[in-house]
C-alpha atoms as a PDB file:
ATOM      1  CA  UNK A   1      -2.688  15.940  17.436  1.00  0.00           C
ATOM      2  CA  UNK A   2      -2.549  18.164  14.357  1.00  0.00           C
ATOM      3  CA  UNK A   3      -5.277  19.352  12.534  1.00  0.00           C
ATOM      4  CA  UNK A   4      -5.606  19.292   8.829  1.00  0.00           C
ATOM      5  CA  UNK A   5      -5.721  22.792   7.631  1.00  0.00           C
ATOM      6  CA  UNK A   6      -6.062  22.448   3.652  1.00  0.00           C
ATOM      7  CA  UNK A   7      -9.489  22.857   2.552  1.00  0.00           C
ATOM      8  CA  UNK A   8     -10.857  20.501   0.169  1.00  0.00           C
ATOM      9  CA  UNK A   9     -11.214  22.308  -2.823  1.00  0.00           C
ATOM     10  CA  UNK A  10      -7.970  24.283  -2.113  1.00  0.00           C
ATOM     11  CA  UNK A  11      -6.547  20.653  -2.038  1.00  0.00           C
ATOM     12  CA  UNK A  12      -8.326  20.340  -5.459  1.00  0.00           C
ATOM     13  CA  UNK A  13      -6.606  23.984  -6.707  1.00  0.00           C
ATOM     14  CA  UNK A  14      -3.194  22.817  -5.524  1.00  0.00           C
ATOM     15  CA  UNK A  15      -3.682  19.372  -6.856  1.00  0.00           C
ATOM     16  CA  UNK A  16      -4.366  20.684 -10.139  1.00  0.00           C
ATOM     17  CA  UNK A  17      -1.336  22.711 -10.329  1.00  0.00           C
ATOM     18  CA  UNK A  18       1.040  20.618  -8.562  1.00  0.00           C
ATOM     19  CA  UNK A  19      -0.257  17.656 -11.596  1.00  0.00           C
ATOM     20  CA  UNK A  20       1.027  20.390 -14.414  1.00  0.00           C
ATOM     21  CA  UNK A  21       3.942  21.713 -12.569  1.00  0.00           C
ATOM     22  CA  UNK A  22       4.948  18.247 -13.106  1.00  0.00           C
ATOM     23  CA  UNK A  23       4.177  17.702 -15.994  1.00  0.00           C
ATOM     24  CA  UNK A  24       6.033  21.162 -17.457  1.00  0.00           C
ATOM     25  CA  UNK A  25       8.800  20.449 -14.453  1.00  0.00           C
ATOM     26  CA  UNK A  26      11.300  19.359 -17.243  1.00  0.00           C
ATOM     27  CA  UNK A  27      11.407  22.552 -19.388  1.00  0.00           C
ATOM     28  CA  UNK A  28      10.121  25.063 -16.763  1.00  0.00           C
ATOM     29  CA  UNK A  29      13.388  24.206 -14.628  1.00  0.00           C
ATOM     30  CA  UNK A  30      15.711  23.057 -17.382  1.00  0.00           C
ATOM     31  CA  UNK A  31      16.504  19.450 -16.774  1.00  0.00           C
ATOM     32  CA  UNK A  32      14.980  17.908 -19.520  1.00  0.00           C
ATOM     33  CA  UNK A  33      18.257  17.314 -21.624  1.00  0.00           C
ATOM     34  CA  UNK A  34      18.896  14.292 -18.523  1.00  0.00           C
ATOM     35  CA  UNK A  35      17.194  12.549 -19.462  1.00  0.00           C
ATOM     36  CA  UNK A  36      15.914   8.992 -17.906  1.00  0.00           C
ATOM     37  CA  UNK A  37      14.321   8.772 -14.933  1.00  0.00           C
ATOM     38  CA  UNK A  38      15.066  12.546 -14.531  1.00  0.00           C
ATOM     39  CA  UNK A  39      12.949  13.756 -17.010  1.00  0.00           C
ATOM     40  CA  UNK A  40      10.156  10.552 -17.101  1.00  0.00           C
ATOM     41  CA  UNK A  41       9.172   9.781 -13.339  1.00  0.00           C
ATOM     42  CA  UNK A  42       7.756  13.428 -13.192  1.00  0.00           C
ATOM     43  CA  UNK A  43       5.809  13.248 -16.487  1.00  0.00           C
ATOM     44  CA  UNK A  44       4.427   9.802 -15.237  1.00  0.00           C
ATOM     45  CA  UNK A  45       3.889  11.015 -12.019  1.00  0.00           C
ATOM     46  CA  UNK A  46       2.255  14.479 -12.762  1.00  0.00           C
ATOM     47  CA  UNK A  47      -0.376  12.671 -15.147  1.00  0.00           C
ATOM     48  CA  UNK A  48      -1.246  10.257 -12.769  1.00  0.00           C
ATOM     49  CA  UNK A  49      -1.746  13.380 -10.213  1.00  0.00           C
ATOM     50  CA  UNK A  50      -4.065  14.766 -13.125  1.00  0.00           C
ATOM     51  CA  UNK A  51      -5.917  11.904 -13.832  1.00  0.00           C
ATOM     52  CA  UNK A  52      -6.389  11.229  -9.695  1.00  0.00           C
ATOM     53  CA  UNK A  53      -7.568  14.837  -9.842  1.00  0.00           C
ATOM     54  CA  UNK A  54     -10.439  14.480 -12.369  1.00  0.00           C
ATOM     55  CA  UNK A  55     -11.639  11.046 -10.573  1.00  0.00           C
ATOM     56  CA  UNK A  56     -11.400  12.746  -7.337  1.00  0.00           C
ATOM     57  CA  UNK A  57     -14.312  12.991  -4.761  1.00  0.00           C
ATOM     58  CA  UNK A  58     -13.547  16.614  -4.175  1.00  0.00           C
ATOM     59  CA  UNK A  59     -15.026  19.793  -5.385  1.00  0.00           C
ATOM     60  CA  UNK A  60     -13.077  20.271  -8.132  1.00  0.00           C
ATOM     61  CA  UNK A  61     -12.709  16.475  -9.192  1.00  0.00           C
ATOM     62  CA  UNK A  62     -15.416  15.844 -12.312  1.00  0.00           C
ATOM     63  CA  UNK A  63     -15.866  12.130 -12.198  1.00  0.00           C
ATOM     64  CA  UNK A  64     -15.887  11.442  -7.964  1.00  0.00           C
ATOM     65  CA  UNK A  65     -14.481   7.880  -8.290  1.00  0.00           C
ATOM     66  CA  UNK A  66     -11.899   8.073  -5.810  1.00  0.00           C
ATOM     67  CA  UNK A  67     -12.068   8.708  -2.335  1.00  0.00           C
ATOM     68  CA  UNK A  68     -10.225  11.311  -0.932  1.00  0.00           C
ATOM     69  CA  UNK A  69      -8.311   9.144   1.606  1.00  0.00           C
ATOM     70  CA  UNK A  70      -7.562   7.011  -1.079  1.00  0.00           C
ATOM     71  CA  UNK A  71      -6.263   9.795  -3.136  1.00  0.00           C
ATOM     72  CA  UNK A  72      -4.421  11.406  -0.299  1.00  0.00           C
ATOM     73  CA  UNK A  73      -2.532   7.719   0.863  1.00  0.00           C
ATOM     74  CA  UNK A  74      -1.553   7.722  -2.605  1.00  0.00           C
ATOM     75  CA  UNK A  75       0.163  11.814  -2.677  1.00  0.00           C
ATOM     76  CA  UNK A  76       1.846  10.777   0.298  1.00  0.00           C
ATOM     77  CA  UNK A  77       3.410   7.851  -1.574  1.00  0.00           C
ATOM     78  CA  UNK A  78       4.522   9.456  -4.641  1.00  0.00           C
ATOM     79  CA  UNK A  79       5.744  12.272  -2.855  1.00  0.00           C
ATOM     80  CA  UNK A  80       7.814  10.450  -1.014  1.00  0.00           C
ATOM     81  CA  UNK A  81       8.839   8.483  -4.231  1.00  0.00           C
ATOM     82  CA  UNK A  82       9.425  11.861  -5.887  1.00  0.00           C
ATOM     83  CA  UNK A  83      11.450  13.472  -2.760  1.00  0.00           C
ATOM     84  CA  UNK A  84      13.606  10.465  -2.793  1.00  0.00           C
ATOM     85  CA  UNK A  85      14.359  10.084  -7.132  1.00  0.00           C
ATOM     86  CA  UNK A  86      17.489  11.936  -7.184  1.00  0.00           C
ATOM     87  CA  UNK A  87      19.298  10.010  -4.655  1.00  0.00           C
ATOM     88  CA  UNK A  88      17.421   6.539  -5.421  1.00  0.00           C
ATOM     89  CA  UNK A  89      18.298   6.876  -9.444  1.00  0.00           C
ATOM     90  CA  UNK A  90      21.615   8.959  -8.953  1.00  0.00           C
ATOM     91  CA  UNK A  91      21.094  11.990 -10.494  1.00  0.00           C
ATOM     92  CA  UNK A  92      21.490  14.157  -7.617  1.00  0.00           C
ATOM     93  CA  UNK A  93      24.404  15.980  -8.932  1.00  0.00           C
ATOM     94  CA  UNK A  94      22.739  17.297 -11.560  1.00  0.00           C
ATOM     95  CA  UNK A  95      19.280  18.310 -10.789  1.00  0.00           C
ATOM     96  CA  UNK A  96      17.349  17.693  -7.317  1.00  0.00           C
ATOM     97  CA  UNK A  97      15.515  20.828  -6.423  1.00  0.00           C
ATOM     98  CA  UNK A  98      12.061  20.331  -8.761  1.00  0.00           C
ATOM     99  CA  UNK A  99      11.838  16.665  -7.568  1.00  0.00           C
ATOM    100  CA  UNK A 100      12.411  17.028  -3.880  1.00  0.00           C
ATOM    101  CA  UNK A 101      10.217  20.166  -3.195  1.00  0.00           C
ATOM    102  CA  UNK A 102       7.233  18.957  -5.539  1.00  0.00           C
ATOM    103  CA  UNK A 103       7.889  15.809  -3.888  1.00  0.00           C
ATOM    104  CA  UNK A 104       7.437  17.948  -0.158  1.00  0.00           C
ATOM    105  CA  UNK A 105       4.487  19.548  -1.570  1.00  0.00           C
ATOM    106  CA  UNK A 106       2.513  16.320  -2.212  1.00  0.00           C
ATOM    107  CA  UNK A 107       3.284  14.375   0.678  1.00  0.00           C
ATOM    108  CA  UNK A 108       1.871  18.424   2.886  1.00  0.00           C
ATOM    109  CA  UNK A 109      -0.834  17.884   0.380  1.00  0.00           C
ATOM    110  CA  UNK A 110      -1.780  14.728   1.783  1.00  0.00           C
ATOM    111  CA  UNK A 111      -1.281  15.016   5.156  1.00  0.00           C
ATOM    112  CA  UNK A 112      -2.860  17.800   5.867  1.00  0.00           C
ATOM    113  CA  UNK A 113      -5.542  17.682   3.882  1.00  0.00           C
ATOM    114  CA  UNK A 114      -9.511  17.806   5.033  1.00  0.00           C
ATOM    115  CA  UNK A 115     -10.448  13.960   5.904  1.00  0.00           C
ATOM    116  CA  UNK A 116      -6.772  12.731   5.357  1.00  0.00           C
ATOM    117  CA  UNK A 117      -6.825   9.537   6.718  1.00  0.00           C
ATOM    118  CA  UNK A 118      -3.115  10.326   8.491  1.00  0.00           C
ATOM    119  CA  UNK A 119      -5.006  13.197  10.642  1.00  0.00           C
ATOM    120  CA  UNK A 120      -9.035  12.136  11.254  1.00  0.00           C
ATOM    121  CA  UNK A 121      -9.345   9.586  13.764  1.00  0.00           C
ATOM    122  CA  UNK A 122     -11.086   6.608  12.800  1.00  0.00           C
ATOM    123  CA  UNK A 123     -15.008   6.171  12.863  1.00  0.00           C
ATOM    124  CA  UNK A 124     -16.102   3.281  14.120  1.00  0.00           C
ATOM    125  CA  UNK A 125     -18.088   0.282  12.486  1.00  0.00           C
ATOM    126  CA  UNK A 126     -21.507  -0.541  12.640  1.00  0.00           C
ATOM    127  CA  UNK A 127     -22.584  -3.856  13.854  1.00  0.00           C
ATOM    128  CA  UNK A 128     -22.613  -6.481  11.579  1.00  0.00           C
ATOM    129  CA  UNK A 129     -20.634  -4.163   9.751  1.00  0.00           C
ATOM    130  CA  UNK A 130     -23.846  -2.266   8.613  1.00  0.00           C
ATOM    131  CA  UNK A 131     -25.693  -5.197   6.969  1.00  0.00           C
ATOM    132  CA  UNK A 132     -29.455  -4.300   7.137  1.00  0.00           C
ATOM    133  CA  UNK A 133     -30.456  -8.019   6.550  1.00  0.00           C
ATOM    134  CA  UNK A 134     -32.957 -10.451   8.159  1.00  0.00           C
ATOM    135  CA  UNK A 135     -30.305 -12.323   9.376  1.00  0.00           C
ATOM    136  CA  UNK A 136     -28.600  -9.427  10.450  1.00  0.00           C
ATOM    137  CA  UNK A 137     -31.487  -8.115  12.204  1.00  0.00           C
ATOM    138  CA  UNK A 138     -31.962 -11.601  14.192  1.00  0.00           C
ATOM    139  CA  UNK A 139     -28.631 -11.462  15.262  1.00  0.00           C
ATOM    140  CA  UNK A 140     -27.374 -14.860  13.874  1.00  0.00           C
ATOM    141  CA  UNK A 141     -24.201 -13.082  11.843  1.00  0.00           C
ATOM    142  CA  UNK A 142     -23.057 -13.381  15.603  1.00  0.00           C
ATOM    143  CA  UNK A 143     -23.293 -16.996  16.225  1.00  0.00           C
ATOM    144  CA  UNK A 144     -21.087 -19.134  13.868  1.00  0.00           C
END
């Protein structure tokens, strides 16, 4: 099995700039005048990358909201949303590049990230799933 080998606040460095790559994608590598889904699905997708950044429960996220295997399930699905938008919306022909390597970079990103969920095995549960109650203690969450 792999290991992940993307720290956690290098994930939070990369995150940051992958989020306004995306965001600038349009004019920094010309395809803006596409328009459509061309020119929209990064924008949308770029702030939602920011604004998953700032909740983040990483070193560089200011609000820790979300998890980081939350946050990593979700770069692996909009990178592989983004990778695929050329083909899927049929634009291909005239720009493909930006989408499909930002794309690649998110879904690495995810992966192979420190406590991606798609790399760290699982930990097991507690009994009772943790519950510290009397009933819990007494054992009768068992018996139903």
């Amino acid at each position: 099995m792999m290991k992940p080998f993307i720290s956690k606040t290098f994930y939070g460095v990369i995150n940051y700039a992958v989020a306004l790559l995306l965001i600038a994608s349009p004019w920094l590598f010309h395809f803006a005048q596409f328009g459509g889904a061309a020119l929209f699905l990064p924008l949308i997708i770029g702030w939602f990358q920011l604004i998953m950044a700032i909740f983040s429960k990483n070193p560089l996220g200011f609000l820790d909201v979300f998890p980081m295997q939350m946050h990593n399930c979700l770069d692996v699905l909009t990178g592989s949303f983004l990778l695929a938008l050329p083909w899927t919306y049929g634009f291909s022909s005239q720009v493909w590049a930006p989408h499909f390597f930002l794309g690649l970079v998110l879904i690495i990103m995810g992966v192979f990230a420190d406590e991606s969920p798609f790399l760290t095995k699982p930990h097991r549960a507690l009994p009772e799933a943790g519950i510290t109650s009397t009933d819990a203690s007494e054992g009768r969450l068992n018996n139903y």
